[in-house]
N, C-alpha and C. Protein backbone atom coordinates (compact mmCIF):
# COMPACT_ATOMS: atom_id res chain seq x y z
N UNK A 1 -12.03 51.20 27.81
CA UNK A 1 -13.34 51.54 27.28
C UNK A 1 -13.36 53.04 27.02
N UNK A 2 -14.02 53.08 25.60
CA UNK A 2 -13.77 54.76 25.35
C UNK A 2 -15.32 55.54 25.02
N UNK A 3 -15.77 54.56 25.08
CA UNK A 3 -17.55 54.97 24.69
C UNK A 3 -18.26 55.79 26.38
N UNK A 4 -19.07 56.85 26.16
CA UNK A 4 -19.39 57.15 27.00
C UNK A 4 -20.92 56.31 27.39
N UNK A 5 -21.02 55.83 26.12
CA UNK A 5 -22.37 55.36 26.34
C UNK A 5 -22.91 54.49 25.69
N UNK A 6 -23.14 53.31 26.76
CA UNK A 6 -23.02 51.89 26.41
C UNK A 6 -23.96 50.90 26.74
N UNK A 7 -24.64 49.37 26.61
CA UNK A 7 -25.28 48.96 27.04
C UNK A 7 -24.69 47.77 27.62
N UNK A 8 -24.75 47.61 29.02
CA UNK A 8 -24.31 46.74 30.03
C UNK A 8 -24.65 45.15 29.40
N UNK A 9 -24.03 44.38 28.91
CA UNK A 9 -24.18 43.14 28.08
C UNK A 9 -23.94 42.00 29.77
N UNK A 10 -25.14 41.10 29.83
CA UNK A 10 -24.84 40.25 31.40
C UNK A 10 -24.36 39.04 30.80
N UNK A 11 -23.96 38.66 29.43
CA UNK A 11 -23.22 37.77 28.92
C UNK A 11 -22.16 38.54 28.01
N UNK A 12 -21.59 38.92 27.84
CA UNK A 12 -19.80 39.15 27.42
C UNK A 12 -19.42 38.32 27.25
N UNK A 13 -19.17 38.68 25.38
CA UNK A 13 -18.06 37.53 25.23
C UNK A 13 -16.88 36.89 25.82
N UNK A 14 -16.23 37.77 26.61
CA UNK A 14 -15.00 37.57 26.83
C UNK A 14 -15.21 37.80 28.36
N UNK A 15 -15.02 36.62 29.12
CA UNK A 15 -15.10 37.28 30.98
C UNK A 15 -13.35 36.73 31.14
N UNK A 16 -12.65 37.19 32.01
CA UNK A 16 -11.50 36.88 32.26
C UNK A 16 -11.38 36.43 34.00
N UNK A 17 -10.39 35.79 33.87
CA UNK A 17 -10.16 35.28 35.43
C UNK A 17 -10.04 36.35 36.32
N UNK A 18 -10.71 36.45 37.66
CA UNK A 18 -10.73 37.01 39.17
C UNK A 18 -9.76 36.53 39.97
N UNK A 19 -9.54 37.25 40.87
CA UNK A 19 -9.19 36.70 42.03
C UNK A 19 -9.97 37.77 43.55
N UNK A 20 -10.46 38.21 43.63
CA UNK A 20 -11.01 38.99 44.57
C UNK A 20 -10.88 37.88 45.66
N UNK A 21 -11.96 36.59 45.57
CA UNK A 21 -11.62 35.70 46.96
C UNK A 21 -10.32 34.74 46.50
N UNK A 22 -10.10 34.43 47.67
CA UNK A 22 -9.19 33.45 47.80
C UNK A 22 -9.86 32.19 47.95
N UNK A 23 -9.05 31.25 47.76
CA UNK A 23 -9.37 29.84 47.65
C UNK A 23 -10.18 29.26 49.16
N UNK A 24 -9.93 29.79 49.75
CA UNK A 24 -10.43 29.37 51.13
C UNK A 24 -11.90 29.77 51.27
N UNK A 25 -12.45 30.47 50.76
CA UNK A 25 -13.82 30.98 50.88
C UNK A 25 -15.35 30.20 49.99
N UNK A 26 -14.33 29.77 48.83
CA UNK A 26 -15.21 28.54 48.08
C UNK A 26 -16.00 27.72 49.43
N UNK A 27 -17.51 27.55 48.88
CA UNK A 27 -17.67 26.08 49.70
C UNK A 27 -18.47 24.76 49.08
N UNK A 28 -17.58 24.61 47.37
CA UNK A 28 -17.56 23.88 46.90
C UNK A 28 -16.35 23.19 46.07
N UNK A 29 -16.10 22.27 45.66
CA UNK A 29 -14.63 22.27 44.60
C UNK A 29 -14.89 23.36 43.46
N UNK A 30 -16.12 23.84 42.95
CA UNK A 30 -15.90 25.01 41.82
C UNK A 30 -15.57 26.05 42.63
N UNK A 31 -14.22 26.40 42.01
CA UNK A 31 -13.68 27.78 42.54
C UNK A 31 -13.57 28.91 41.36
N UNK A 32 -14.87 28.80 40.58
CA UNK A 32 -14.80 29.85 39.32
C UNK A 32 -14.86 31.18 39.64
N UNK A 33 -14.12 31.82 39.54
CA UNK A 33 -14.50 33.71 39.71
C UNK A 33 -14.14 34.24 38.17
N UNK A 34 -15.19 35.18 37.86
CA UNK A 34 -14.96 35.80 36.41
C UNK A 34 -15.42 36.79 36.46
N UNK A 35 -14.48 38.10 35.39
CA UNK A 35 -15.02 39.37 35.23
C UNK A 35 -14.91 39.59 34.03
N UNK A 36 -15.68 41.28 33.74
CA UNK A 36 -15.54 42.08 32.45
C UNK A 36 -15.87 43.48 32.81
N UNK A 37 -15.02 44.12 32.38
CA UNK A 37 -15.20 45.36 32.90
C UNK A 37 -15.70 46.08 31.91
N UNK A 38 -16.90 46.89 31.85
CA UNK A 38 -17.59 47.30 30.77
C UNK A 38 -17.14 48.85 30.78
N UNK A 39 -16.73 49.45 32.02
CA UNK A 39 -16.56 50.53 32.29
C UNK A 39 -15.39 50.76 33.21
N UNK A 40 -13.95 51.74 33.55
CA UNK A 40 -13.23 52.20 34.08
C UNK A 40 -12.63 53.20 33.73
N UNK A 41 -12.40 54.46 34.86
CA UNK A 41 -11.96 55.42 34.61
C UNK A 41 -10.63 55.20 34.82
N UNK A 42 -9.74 56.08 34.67
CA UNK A 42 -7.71 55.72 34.50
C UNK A 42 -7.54 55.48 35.87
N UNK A 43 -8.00 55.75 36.74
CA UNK A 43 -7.76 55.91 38.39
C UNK A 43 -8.23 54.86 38.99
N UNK A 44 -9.24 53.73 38.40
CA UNK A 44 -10.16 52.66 38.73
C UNK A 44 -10.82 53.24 40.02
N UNK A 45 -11.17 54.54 40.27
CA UNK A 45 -11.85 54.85 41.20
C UNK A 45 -13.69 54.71 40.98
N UNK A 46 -13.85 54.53 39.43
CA UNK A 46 -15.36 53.85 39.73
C UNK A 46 -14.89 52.99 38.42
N UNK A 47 -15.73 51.95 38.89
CA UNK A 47 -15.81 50.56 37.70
C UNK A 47 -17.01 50.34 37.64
N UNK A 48 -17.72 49.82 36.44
CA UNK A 48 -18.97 48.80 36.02
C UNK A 48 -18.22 47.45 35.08
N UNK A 49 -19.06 46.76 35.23
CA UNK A 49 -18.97 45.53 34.72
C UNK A 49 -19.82 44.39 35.56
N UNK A 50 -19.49 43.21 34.40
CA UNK A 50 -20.11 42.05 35.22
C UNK A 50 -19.24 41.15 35.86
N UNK A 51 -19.54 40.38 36.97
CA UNK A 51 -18.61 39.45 37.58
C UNK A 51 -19.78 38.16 38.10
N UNK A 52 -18.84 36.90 37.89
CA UNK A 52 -19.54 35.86 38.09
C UNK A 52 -18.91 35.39 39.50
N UNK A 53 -19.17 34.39 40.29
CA UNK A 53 -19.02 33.42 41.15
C UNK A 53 -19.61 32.56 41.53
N UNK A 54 -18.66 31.22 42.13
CA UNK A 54 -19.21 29.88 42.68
C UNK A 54 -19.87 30.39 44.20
N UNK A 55 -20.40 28.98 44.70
CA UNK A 55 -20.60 29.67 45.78
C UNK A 55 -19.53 29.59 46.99
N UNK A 56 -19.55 30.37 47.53
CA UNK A 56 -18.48 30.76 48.51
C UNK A 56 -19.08 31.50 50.09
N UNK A 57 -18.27 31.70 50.72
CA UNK A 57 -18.95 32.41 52.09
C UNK A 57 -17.98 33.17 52.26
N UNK A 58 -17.73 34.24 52.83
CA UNK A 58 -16.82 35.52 53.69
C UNK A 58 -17.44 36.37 54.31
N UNK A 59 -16.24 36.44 55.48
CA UNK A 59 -17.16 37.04 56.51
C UNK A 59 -16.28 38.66 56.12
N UNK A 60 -16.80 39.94 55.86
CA UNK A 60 -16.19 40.63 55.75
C UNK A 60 -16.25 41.90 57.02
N UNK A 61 -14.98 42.44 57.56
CA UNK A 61 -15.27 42.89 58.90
C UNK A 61 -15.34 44.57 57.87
N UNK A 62 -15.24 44.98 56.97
CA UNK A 62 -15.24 46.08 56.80
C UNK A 62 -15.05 46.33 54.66
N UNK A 63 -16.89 46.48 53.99
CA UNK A 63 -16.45 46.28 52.77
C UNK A 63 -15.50 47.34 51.96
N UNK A 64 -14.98 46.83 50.70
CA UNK A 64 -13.65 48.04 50.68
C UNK A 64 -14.02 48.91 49.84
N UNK A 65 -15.28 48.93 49.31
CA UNK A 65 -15.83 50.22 48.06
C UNK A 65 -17.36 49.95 48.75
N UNK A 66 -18.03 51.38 47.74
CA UNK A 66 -19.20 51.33 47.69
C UNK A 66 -19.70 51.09 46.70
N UNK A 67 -20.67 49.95 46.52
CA UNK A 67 -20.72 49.31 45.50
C UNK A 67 -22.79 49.02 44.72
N UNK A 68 -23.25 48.89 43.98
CA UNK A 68 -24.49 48.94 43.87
C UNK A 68 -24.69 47.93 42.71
N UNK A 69 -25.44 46.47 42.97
CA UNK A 69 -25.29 45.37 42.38
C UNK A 69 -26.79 45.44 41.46
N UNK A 70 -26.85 44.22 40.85
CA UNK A 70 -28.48 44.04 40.36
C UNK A 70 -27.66 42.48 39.76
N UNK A 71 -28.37 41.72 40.47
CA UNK A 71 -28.69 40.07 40.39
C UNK A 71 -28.80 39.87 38.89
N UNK A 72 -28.23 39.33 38.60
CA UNK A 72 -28.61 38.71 36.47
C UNK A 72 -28.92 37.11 36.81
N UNK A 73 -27.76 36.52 37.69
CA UNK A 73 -28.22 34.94 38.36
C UNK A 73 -28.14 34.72 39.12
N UNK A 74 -28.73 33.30 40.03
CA UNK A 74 -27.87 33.16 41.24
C UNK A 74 -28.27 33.34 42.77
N UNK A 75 -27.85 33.01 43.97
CA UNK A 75 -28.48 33.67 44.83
C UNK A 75 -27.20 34.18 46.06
N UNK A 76 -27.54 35.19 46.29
CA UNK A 76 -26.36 35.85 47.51
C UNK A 76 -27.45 35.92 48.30
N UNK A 77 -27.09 35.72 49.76
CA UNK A 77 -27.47 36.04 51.00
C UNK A 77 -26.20 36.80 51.86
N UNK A 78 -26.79 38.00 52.24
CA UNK A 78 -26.22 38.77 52.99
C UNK A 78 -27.04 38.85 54.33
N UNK A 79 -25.70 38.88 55.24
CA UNK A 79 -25.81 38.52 56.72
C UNK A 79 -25.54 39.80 57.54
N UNK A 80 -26.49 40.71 58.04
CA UNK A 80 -26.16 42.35 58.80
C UNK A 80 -24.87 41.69 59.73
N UNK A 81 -24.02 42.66 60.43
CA UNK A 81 -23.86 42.49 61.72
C UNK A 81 -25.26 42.36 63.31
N UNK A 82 -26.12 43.08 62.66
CA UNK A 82 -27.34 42.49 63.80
C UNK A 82 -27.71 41.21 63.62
N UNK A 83 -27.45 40.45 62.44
CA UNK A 83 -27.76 39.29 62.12
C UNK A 83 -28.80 38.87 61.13
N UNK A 84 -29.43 40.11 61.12
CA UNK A 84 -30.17 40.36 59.88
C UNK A 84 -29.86 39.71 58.21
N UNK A 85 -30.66 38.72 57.94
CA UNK A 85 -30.29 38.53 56.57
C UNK A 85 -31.29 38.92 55.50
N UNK A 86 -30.91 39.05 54.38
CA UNK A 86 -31.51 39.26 53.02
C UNK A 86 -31.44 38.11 51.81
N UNK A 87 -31.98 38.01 50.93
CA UNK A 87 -31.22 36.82 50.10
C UNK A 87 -31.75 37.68 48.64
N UNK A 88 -30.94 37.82 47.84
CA UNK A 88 -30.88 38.84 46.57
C UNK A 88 -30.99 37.34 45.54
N UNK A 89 -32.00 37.67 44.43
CA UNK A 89 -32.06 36.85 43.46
C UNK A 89 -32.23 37.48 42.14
N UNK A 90 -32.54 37.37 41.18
CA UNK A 90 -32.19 37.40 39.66
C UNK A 90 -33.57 38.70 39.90
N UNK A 91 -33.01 39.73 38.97
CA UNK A 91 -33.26 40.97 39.40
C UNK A 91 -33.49 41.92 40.24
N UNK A 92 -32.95 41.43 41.88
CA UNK A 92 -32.76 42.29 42.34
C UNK A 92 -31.76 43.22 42.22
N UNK A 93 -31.96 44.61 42.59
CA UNK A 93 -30.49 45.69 43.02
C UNK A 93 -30.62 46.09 44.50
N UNK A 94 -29.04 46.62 45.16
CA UNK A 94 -29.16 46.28 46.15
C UNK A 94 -27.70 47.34 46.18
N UNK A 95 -27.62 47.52 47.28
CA UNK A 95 -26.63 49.08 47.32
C UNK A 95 -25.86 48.30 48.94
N UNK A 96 -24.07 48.51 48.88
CA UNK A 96 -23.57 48.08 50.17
C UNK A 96 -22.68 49.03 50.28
N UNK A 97 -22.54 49.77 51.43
CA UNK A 97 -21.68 51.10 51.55
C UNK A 97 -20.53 50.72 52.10
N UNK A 98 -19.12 51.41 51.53
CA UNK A 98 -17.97 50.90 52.04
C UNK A 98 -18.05 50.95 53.79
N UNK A 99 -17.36 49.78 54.25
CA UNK A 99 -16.68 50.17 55.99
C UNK A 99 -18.21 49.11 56.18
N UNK A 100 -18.96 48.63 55.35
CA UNK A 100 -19.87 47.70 56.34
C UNK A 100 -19.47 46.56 56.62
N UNK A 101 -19.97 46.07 57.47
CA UNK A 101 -19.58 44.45 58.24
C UNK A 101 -20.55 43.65 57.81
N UNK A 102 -20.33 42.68 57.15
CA UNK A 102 -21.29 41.52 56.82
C UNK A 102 -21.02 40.22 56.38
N UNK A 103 -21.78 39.15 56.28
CA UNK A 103 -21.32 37.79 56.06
C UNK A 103 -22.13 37.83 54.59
N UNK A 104 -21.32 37.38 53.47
CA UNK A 104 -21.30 37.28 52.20
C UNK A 104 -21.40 35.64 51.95
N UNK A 105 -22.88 35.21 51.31
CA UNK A 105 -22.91 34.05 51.39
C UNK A 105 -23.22 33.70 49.72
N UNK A 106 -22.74 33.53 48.45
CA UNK A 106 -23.42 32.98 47.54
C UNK A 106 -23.71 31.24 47.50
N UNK A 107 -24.85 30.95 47.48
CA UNK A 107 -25.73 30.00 47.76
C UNK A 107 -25.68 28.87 46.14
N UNK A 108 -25.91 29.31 45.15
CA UNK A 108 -25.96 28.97 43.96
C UNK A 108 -25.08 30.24 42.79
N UNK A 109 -24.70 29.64 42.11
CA UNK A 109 -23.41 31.16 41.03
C UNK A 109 -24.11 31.99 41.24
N UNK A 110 -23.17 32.58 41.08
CA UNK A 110 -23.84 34.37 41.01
C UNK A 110 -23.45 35.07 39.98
N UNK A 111 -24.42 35.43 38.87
CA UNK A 111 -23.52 36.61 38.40
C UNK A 111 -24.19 37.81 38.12
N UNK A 112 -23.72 39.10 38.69
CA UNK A 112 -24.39 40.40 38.86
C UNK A 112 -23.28 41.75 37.97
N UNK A 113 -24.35 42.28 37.69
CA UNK A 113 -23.80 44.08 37.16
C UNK A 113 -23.52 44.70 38.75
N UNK A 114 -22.34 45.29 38.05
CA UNK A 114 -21.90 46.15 39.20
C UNK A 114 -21.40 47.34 39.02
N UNK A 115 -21.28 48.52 39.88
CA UNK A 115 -20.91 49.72 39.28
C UNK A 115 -20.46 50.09 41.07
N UNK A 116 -19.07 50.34 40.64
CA UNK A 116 -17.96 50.67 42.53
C UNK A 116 -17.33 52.02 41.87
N UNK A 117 -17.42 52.51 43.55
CA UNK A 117 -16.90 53.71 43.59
C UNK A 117 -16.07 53.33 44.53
N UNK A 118 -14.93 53.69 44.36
CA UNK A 118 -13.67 53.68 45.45
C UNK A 118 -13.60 54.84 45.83
């Protein structure tokens, strides 16, 4: 991407296959993961784009970027380590700082804008 300045499209023509989870985290037979990266610098130290998913669960002991979402579909429920949950739906945004601990639950697809800083 060479444009500095662009408008975040939450349908893209073109989404390409993921793999971020592994097969084990699905908790249905759809194991769809899809992206598009609307934005990356040469270093992939910050990305935007959109990414879809089935629903799935992971428990993550430590997340690996800092990352700042906004819901387009779908529903995620996030689980604190106090146990605290949230449930993010179609326009929310919602900010998760690398090194947090939490249980990652999408409930129904998900697909959200995202913009990570590594």
């Amino acid at each position: 991407m060479t444009d500095r300045t662009f408008r975040l499209d939450p349908n893209p023509d073109v989404m390409e296959a993921s793999d971020i989870n592994g097969p084990e985290v699905f908790t249905t037979d759809d194991q769809t993961e899809l992206n598009h990266t609307h934005f990356a610098t040469p270093d992939e130290s910050v990305l935007s784009g959109v990414w879809e998913c089935a629903p799935c669960r992971d428990e993550i002991e430590s997340y690996p970027v800092h990352e700042m979402m906004t819901v387009i579909s779908g529903v995620l429920v996030l689980t604190h380590a106090d146990g605290r949950s949230e449930t993010f739906t179609a326009g929310d945004t919602f900010f998760i700082a690398k090194g947090t601990k939490l249980i990652w639950e999408i409930t129904q697809t998900l697909r959200k804008f995202y913009m990570i800083v590594n």
